[in-house]
C-alpha atoms as a PDB file:
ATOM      1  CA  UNK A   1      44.837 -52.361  36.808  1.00  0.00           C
ATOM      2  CA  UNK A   2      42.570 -54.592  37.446  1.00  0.00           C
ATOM      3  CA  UNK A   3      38.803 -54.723  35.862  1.00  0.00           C
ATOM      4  CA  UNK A   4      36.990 -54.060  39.114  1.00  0.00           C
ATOM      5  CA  UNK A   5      39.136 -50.839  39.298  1.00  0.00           C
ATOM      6  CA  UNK A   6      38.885 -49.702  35.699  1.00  0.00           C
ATOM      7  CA  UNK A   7      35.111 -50.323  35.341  1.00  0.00           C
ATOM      8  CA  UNK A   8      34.884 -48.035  39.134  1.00  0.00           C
ATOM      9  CA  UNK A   9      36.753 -45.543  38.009  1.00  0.00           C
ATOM     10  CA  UNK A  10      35.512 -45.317  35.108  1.00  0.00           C
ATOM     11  CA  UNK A  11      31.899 -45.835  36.845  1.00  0.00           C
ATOM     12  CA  UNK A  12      32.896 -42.424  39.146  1.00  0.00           C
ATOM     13  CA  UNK A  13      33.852 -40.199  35.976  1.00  0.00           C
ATOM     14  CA  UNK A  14      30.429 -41.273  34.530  1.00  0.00           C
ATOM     15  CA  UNK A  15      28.496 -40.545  37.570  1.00  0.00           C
ATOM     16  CA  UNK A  16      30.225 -36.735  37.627  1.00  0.00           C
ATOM     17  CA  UNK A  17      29.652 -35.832  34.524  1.00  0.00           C
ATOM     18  CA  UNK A  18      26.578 -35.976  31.690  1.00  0.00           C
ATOM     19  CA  UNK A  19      27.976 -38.228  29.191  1.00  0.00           C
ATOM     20  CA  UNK A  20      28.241 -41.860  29.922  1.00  0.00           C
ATOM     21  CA  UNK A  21      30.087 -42.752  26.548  1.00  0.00           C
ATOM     22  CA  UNK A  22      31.074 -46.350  26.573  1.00  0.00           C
ATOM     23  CA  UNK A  23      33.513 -48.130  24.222  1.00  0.00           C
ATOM     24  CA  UNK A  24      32.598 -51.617  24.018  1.00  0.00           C
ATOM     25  CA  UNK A  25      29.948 -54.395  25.899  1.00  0.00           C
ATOM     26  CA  UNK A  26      31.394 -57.307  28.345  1.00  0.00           C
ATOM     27  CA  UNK A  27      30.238 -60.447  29.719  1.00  0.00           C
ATOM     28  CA  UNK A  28      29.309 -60.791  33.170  1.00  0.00           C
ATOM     29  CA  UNK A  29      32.428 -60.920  35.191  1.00  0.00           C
ATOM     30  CA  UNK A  30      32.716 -64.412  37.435  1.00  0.00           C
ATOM     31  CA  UNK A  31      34.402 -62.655  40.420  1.00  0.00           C
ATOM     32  CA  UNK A  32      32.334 -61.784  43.413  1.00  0.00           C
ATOM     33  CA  UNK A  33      33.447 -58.457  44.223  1.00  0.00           C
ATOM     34  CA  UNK A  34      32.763 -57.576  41.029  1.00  0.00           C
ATOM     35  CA  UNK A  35      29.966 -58.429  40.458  1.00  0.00           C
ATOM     36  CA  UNK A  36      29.358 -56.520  43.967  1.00  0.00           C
ATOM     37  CA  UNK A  37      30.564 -53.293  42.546  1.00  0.00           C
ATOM     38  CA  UNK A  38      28.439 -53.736  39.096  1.00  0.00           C
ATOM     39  CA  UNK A  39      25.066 -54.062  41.070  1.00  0.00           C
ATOM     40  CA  UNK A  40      25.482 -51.780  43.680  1.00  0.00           C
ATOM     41  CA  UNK A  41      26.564 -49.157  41.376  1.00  0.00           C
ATOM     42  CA  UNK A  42      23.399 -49.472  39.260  1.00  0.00           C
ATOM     43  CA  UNK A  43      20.959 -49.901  42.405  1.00  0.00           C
ATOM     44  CA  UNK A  44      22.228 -46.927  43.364  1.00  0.00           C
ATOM     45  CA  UNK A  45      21.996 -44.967  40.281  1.00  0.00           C
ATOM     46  CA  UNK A  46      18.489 -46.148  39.283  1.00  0.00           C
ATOM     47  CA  UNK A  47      17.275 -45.683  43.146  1.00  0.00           C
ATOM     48  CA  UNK A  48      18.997 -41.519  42.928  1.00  0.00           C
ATOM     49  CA  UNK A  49      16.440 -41.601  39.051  1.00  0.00           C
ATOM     50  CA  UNK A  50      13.599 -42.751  40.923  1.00  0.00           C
ATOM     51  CA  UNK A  51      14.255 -40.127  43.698  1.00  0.00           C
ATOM     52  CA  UNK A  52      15.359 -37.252  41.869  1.00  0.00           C
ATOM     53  CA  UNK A  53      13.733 -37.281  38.250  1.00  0.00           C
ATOM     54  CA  UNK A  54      16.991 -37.757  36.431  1.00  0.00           C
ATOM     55  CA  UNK A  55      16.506 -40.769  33.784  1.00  0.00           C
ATOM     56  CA  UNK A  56      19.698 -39.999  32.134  1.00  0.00           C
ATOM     57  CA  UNK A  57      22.046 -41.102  34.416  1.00  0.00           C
ATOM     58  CA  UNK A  58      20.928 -44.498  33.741  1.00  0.00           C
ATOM     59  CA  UNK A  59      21.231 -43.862  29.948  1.00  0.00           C
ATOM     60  CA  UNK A  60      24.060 -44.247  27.715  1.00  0.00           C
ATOM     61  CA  UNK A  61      25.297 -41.079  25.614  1.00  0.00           C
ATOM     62  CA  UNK A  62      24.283 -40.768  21.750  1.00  0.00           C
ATOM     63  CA  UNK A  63      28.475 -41.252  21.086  1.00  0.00           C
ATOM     64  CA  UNK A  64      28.227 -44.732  23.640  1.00  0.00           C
ATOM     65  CA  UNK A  65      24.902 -46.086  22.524  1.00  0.00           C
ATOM     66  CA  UNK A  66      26.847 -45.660  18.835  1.00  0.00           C
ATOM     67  CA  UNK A  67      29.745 -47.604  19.868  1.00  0.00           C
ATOM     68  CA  UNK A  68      28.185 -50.359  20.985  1.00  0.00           C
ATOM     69  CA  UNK A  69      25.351 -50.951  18.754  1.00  0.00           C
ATOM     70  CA  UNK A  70      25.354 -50.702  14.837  1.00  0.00           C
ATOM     71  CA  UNK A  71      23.999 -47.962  12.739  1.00  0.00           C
ATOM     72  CA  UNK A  72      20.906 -49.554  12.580  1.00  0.00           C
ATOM     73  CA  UNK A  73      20.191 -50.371  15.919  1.00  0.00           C
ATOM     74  CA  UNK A  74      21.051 -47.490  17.508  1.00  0.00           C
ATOM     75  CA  UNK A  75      19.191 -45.069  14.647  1.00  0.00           C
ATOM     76  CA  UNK A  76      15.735 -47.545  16.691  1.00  0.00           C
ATOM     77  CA  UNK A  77      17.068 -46.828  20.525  1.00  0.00           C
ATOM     78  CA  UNK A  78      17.277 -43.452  19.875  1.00  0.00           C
ATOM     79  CA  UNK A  79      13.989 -43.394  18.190  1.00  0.00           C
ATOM     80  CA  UNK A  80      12.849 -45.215  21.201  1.00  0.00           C
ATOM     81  CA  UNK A  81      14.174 -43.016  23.490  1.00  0.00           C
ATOM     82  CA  UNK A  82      12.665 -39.895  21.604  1.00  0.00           C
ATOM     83  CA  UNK A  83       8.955 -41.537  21.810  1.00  0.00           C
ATOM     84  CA  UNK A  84       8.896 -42.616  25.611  1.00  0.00           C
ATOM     85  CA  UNK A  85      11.008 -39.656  26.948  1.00  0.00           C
ATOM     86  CA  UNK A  86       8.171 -37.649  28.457  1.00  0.00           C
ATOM     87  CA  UNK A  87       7.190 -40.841  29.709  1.00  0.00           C
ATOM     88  CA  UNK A  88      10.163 -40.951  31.738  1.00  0.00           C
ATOM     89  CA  UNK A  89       8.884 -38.899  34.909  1.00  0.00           C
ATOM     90  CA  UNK A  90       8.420 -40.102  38.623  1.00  0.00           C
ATOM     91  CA  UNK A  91       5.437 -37.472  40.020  1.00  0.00           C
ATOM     92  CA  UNK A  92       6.600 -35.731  42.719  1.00  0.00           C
ATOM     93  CA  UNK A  93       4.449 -36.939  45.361  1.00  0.00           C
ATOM     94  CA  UNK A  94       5.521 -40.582  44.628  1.00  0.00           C
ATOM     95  CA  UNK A  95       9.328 -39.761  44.431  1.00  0.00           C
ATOM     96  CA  UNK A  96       8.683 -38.733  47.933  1.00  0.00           C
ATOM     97  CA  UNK A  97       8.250 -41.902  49.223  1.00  0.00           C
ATOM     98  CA  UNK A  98      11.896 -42.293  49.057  1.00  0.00           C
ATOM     99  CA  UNK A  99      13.095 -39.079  50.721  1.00  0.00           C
ATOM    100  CA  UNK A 100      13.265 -40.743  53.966  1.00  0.00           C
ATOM    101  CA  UNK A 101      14.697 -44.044  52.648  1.00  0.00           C
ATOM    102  CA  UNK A 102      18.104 -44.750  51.437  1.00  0.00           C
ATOM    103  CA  UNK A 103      19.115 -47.377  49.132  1.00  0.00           C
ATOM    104  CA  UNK A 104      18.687 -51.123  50.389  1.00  0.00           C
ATOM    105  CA  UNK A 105      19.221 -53.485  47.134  1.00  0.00           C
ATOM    106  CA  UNK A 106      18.189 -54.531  43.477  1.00  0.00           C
ATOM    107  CA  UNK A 107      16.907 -57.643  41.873  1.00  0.00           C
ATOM    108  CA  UNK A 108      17.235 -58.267  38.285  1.00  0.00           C
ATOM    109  CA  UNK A 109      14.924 -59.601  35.950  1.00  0.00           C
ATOM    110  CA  UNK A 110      15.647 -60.597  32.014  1.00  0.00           C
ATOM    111  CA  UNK A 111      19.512 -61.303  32.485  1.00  0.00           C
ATOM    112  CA  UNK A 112      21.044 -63.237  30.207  1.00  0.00           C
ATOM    113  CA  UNK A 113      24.245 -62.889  27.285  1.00  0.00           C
ATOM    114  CA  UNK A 114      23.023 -61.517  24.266  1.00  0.00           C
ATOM    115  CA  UNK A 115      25.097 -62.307  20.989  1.00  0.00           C
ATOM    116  CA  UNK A 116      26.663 -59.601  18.411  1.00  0.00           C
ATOM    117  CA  UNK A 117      24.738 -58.991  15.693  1.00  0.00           C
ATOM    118  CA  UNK A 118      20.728 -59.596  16.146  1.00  0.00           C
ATOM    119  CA  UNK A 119      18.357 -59.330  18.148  1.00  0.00           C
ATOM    120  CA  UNK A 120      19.502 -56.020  19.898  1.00  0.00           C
ATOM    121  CA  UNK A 121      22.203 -55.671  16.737  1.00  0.00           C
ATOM    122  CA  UNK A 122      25.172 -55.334  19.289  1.00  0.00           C
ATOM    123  CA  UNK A 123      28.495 -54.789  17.473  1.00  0.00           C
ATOM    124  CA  UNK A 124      29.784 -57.734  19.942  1.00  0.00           C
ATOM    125  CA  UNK A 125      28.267 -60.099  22.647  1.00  0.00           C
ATOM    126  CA  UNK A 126      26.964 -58.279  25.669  1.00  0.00           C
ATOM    127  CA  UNK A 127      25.970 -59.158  28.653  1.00  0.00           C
ATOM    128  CA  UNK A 128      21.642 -57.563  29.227  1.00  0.00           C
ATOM    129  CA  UNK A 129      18.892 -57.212  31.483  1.00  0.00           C
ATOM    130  CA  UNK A 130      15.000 -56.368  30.575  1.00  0.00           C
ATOM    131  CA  UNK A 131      14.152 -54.792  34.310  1.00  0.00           C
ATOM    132  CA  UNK A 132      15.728 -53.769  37.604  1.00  0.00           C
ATOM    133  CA  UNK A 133      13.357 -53.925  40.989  1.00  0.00           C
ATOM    134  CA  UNK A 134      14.914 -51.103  43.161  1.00  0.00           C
ATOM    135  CA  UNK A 135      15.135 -50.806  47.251  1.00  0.00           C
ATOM    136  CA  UNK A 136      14.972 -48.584  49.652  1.00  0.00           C
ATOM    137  CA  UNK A 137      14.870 -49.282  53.218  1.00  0.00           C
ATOM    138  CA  UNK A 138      13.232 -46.291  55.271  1.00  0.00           C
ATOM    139  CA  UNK A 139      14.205 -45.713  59.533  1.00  0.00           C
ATOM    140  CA  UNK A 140      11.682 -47.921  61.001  1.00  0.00           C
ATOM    141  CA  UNK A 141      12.592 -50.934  58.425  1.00  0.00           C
ATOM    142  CA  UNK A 142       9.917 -50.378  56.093  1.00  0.00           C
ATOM    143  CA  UNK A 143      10.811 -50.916  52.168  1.00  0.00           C
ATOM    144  CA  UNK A 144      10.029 -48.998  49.215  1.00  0.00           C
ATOM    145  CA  UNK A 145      10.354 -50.872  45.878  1.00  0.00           C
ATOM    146  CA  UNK A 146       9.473 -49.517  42.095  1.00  0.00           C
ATOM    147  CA  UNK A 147      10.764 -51.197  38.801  1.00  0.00           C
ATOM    148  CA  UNK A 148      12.967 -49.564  36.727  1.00  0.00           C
ATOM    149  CA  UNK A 149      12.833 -51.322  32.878  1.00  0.00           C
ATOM    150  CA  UNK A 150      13.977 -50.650  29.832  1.00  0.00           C
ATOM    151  CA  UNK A 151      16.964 -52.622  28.213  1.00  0.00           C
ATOM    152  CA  UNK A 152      20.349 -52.415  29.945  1.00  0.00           C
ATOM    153  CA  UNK A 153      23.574 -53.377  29.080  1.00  0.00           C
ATOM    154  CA  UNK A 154      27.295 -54.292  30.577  1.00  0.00           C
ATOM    155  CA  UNK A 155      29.548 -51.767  28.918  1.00  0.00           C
ATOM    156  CA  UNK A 156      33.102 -50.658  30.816  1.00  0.00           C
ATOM    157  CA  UNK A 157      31.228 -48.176  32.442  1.00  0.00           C
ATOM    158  CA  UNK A 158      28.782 -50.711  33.741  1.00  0.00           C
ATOM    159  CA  UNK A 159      25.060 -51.450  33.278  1.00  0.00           C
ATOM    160  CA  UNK A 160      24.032 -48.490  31.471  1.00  0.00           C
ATOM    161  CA  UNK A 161      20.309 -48.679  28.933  1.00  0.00           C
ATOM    162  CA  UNK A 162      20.021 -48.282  25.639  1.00  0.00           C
ATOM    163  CA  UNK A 163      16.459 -47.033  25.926  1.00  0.00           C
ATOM    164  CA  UNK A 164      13.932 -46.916  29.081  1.00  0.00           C
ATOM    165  CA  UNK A 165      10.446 -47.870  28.843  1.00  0.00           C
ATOM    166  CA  UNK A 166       9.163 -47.267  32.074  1.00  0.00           C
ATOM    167  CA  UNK A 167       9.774 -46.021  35.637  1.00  0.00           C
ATOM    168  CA  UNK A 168       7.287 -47.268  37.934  1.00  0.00           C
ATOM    169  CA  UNK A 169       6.119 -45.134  40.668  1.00  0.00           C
ATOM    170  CA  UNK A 170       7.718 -45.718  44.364  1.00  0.00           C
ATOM    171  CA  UNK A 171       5.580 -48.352  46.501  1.00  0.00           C
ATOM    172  CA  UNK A 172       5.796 -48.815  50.094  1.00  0.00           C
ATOM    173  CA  UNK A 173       5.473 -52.410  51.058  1.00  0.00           C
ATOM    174  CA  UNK A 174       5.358 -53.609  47.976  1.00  0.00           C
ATOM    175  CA  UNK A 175       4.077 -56.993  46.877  1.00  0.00           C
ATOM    176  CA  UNK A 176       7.438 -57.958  44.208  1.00  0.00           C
ATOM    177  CA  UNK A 177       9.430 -57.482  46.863  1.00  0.00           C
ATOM    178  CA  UNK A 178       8.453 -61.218  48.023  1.00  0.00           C
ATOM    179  CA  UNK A 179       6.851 -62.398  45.063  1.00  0.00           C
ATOM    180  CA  UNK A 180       9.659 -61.108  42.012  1.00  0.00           C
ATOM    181  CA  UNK A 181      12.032 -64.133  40.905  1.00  0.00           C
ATOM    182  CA  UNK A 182      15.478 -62.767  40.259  1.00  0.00           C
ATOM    183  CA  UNK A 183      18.328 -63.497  37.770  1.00  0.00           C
ATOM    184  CA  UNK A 184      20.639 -61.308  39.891  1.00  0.00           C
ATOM    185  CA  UNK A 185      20.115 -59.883  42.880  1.00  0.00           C
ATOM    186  CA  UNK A 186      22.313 -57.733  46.089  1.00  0.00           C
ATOM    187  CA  UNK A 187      21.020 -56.674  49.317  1.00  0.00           C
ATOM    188  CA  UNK A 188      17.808 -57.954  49.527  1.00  0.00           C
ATOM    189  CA  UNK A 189      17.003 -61.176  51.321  1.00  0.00           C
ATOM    190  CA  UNK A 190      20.351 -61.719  53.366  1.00  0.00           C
ATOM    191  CA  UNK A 191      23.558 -59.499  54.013  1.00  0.00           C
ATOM    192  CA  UNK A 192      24.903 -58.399  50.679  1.00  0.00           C
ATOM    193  CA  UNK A 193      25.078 -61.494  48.949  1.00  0.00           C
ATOM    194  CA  UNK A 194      25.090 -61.451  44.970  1.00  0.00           C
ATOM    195  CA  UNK A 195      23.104 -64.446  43.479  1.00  0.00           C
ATOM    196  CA  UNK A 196      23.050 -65.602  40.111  1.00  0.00           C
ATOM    197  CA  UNK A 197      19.685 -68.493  38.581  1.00  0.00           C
ATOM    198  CA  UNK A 198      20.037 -69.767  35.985  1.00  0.00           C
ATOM    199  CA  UNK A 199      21.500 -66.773  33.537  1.00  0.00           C
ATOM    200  CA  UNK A 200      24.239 -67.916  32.792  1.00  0.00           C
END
């Protein structure tokens, strides 16, 4: 079986059910359609947060966030987690600027391969981001944009965070979505292309 088809199985079970438990934390794959799968599955998550309220579905389980950080580190995320949870809301009235909108694209910010050990205390390299800008393209062409951030690791479930920090109200029109550099990024600028800058 083949790692594209393990991690979207595997990606599928997660989505069903409440516990994402991860085993372990992986480098960025090299192949394409991968990498395809890995970003669209996580634009997709994060944009179904920001529309219906539902920050853990981007958030590892207390058993995963265990197995892939040690004692230590994952005694502070879950601290974390416990101090910005009520933080972790999307008012109604902004979540509805999605509801006619469907998922378009993400861009990546903060991506780069983070060793075992400190500064995140990973139990073995991992592959991290610091903030996701997600898309949604509405009837008439119009985008809606809000960042998702927090810290997010590639697990074999795929990007799942260790804590959130902030979800950013839904935006129409807005201004990142010309101005934000990205690390990675799918579906935004030209048909479905995945590009990688410089993180690596």
């Amino acid at each position: 079986m083949s790692w594209l088809a393990a991690c979207a199985g595997l990606c599928l079970a997660s989505c069903a059910s409440a516990p994402h438990t991860a085993s372990r934390t992986l480098p960025y794959p090299e192949r394409p359609t991968e990498r395809v799968q890995l970003l669209d599955d996580l634009g997709a998550r994060a944009f179904a947060v920001l529309l219906h309220g539902t920050p853990h579905a981007l958030l590892l389980d207390d058993v995963g966030l265990r197995a892939v950080l040690k004692p230590e580190a994952a005694n502070q995320a879950a601290a974390l987690r416990a101090s910005t949870a009520l933080g972790m809301r999307v008012p109604a009235d902004a979540a509805a600027a999605l509801a006619n909108a469907h998922y378009q694209g993400v861009c990546l910010q903060g991506a780069r391969l983070v060793p075992a050990g400190p500064p995140l205390g990973l139990r073995a390299p991992g592959y991290i981001f610091d903030r996701a800008l997600v898309v949604g393209v509405e009837p008439d062409g119009g985008r809606v944009a809000a960042w998702v951030e927090g810290t997010f690791v590639l697990t074999d479930l795929g990007f799942y965070a260790l804590a959130l920090q902030r979800l950013e109200a839904p935006r129409r029109d807005h201004a990142d979505l010309d101005l934000a550099p990205c690390d990675l990024e799918i579906g935004l600028r030209s048909p479905r292309p995945v590009v990688v800058a410089g993180s690596d």
